[in-house]
PDB file of N, CA and C in Angstrom:
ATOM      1  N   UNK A   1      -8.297  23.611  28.910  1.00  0.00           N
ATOM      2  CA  UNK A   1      -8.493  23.597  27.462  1.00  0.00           C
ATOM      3  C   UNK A   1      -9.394  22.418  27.091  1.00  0.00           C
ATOM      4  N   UNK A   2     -10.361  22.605  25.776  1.00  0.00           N
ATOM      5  CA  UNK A   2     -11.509  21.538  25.908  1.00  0.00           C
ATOM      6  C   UNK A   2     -10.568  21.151  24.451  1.00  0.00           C
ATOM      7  N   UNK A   3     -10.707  19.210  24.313  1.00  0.00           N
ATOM      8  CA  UNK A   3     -10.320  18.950  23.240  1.00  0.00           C
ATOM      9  C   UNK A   3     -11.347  18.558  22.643  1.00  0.00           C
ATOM     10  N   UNK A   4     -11.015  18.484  20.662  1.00  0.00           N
ATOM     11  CA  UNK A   4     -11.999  17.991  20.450  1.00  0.00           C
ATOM     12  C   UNK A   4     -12.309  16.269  20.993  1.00  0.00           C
ATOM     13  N   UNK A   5     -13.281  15.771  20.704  1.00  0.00           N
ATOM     14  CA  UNK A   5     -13.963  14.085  20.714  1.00  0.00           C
ATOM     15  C   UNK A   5     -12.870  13.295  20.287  1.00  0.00           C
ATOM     16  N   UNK A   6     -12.320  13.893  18.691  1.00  0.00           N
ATOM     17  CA  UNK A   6     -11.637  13.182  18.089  1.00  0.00           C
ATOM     18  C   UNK A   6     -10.403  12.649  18.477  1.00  0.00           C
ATOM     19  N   UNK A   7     -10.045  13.964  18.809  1.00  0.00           N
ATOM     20  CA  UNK A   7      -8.223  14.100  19.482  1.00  0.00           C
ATOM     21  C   UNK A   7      -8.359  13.147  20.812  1.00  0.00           C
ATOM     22  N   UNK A   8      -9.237  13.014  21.257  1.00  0.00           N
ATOM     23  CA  UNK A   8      -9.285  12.305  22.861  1.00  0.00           C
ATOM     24  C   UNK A   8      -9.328  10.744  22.255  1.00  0.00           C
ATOM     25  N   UNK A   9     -10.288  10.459  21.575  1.00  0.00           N
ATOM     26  CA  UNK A   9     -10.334   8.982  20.914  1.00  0.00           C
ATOM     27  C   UNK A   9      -8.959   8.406  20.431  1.00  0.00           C
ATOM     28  N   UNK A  10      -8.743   9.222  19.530  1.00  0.00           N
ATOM     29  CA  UNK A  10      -7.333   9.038  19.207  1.00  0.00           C
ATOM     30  C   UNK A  10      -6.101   8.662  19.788  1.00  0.00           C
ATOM     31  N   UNK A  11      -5.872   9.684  21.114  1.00  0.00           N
ATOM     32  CA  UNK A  11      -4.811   8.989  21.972  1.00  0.00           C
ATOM     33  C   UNK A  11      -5.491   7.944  22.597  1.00  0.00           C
ATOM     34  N   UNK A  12      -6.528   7.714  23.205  1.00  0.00           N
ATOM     35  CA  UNK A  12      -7.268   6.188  23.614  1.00  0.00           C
ATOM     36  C   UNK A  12      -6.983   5.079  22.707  1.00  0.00           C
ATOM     37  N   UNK A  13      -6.820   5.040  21.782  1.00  0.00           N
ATOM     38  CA  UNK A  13      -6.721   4.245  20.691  1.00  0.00           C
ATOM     39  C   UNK A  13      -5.339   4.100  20.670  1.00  0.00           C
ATOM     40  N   UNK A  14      -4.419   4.902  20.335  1.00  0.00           N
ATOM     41  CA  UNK A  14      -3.182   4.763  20.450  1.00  0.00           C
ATOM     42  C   UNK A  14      -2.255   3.962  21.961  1.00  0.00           C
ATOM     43  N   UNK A  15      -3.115   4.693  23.091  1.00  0.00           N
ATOM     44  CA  UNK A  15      -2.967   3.758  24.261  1.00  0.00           C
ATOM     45  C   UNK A  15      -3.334   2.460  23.934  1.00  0.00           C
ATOM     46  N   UNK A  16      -4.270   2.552  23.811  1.00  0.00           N
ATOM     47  CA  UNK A  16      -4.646   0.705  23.882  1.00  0.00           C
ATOM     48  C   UNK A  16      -3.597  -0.124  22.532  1.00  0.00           C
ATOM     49  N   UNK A  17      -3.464   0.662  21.743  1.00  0.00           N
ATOM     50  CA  UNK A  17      -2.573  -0.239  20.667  1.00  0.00           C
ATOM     51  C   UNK A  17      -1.326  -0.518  21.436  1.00  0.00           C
ATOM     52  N   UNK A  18      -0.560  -0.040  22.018  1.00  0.00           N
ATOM     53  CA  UNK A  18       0.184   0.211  22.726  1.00  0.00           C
ATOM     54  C   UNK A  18       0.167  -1.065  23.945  1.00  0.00           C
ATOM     55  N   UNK A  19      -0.626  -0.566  24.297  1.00  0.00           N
ATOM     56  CA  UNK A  19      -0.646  -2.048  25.806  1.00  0.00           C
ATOM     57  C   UNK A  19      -0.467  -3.239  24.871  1.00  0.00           C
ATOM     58  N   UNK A  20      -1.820  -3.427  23.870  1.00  0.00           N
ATOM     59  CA  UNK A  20      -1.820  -4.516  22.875  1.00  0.00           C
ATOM     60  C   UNK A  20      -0.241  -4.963  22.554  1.00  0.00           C
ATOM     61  N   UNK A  21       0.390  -4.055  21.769  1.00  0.00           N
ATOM     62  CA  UNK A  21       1.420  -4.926  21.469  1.00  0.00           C
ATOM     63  C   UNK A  21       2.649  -5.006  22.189  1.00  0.00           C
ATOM     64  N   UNK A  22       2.347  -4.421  23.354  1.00  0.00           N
ATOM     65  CA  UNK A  22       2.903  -4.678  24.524  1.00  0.00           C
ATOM     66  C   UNK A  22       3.112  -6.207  25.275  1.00  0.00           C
ATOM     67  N   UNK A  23       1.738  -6.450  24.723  1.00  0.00           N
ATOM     68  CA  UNK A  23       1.630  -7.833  25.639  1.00  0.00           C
ATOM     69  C   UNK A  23       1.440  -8.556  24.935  1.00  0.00           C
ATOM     70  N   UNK A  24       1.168  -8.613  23.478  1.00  0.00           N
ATOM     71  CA  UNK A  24       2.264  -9.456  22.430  1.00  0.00           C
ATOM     72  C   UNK A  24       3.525  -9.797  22.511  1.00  0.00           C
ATOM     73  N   UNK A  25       4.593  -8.968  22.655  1.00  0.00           N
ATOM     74  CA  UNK A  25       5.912  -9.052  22.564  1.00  0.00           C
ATOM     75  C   UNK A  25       5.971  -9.727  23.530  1.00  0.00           C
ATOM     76  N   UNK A  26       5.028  -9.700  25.072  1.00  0.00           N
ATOM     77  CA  UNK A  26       5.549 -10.246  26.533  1.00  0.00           C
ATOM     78  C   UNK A  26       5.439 -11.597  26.042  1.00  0.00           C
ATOM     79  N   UNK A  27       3.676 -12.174  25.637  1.00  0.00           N
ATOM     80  CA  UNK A  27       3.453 -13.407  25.629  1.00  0.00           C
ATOM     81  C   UNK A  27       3.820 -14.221  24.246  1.00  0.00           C
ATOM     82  N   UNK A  28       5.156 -13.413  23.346  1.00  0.00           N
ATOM     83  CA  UNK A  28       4.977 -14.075  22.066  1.00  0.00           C
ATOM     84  C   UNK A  28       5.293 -15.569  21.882  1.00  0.00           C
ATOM     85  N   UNK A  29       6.008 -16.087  23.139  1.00  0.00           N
ATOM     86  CA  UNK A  29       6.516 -17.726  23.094  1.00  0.00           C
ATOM     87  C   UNK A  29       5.239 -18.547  23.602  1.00  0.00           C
ATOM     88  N   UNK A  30       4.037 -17.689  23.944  1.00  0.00           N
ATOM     89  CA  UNK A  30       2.941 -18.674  24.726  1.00  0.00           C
ATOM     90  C   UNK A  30       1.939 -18.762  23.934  1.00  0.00           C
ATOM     91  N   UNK A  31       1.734 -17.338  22.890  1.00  0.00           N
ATOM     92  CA  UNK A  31       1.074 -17.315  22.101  1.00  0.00           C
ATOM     93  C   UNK A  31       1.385 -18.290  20.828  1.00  0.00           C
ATOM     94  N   UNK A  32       2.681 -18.505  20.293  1.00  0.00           N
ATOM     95  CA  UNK A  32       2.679 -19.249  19.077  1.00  0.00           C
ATOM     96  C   UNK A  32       2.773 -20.718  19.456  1.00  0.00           C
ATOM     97  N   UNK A  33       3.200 -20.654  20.967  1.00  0.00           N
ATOM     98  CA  UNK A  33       2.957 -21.729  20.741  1.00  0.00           C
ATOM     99  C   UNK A  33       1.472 -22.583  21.119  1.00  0.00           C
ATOM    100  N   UNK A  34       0.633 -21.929  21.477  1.00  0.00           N
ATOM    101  CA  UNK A  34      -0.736 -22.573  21.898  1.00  0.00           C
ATOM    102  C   UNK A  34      -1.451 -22.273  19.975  1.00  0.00           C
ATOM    103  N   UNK A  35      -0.793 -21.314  19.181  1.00  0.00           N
ATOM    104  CA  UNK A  35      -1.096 -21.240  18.090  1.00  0.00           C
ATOM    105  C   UNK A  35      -0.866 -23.195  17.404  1.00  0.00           C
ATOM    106  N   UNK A  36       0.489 -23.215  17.458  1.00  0.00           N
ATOM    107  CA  UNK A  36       0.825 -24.275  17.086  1.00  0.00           C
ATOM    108  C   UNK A  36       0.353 -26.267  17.688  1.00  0.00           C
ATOM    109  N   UNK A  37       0.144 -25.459  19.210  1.00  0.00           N
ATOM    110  CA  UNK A  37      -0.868 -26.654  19.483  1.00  0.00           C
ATOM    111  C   UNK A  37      -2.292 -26.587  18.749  1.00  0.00           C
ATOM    112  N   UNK A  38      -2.672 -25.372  18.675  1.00  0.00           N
ATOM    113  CA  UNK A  38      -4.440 -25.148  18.068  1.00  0.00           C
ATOM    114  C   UNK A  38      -4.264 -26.055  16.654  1.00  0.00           C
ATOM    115  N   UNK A  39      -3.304 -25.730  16.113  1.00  0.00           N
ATOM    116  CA  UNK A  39      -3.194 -26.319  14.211  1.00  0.00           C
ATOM    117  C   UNK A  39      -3.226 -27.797  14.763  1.00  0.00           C
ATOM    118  N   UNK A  40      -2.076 -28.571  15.435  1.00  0.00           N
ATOM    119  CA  UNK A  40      -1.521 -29.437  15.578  1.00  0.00           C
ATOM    120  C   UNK A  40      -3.251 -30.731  15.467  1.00  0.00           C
ATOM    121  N   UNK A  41      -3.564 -29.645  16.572  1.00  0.00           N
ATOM    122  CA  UNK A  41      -4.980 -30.905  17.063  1.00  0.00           C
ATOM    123  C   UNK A  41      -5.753 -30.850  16.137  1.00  0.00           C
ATOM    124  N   UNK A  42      -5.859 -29.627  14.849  1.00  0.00           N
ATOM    125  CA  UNK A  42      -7.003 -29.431  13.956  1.00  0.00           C
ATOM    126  C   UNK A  42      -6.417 -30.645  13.155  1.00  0.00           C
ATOM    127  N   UNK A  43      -5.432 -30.573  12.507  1.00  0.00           N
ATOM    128  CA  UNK A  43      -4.925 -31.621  11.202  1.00  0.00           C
ATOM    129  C   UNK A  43      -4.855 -32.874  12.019  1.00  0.00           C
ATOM    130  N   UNK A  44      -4.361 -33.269  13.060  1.00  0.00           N
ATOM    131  CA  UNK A  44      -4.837 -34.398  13.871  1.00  0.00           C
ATOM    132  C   UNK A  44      -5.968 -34.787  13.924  1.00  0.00           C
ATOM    133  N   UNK A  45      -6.959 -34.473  14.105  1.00  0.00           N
ATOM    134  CA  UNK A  45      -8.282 -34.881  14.135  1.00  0.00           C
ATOM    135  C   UNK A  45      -9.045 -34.564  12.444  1.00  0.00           C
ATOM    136  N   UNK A  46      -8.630 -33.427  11.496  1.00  0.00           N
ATOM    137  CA  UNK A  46      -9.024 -33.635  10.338  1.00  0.00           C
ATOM    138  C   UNK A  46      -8.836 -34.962   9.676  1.00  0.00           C
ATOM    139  N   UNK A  47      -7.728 -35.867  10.206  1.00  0.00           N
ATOM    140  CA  UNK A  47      -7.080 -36.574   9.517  1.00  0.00           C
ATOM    141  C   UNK A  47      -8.169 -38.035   9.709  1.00  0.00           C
ATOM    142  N   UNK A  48      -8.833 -37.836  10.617  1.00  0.00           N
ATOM    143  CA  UNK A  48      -9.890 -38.793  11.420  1.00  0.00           C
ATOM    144  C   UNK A  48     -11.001 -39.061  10.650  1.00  0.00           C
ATOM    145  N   UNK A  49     -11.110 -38.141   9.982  1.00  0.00           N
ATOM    146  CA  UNK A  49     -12.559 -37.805   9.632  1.00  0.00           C
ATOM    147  C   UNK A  49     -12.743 -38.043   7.628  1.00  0.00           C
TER     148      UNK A  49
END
């Protein structure tokens, strides 16, 4: 059976959202916290200037 373009994009898209917040949930303690180092050093060094 031929699908359309659309229907094929679609589940591609849905896969990849999928892995995505997949590996959000895995890395969410590494992610906020390199979030929270990123701020930390910005207002640290804004404070310099």
């Amino acid at each position: 059976m031929i699908e359309p373009v659309f229907m094929r994009a679609t589940r591609q898209g849905a896969n990849f959202m999928v892995v995505l917040i997949s590996l959000v949930l895995i890395f969410k303690n590494q992610l906020t916290s390199l979030v929270a180092n990123i701020f930390s050093k910005i207002i640290s060094q804004s404070n310099n200037v």
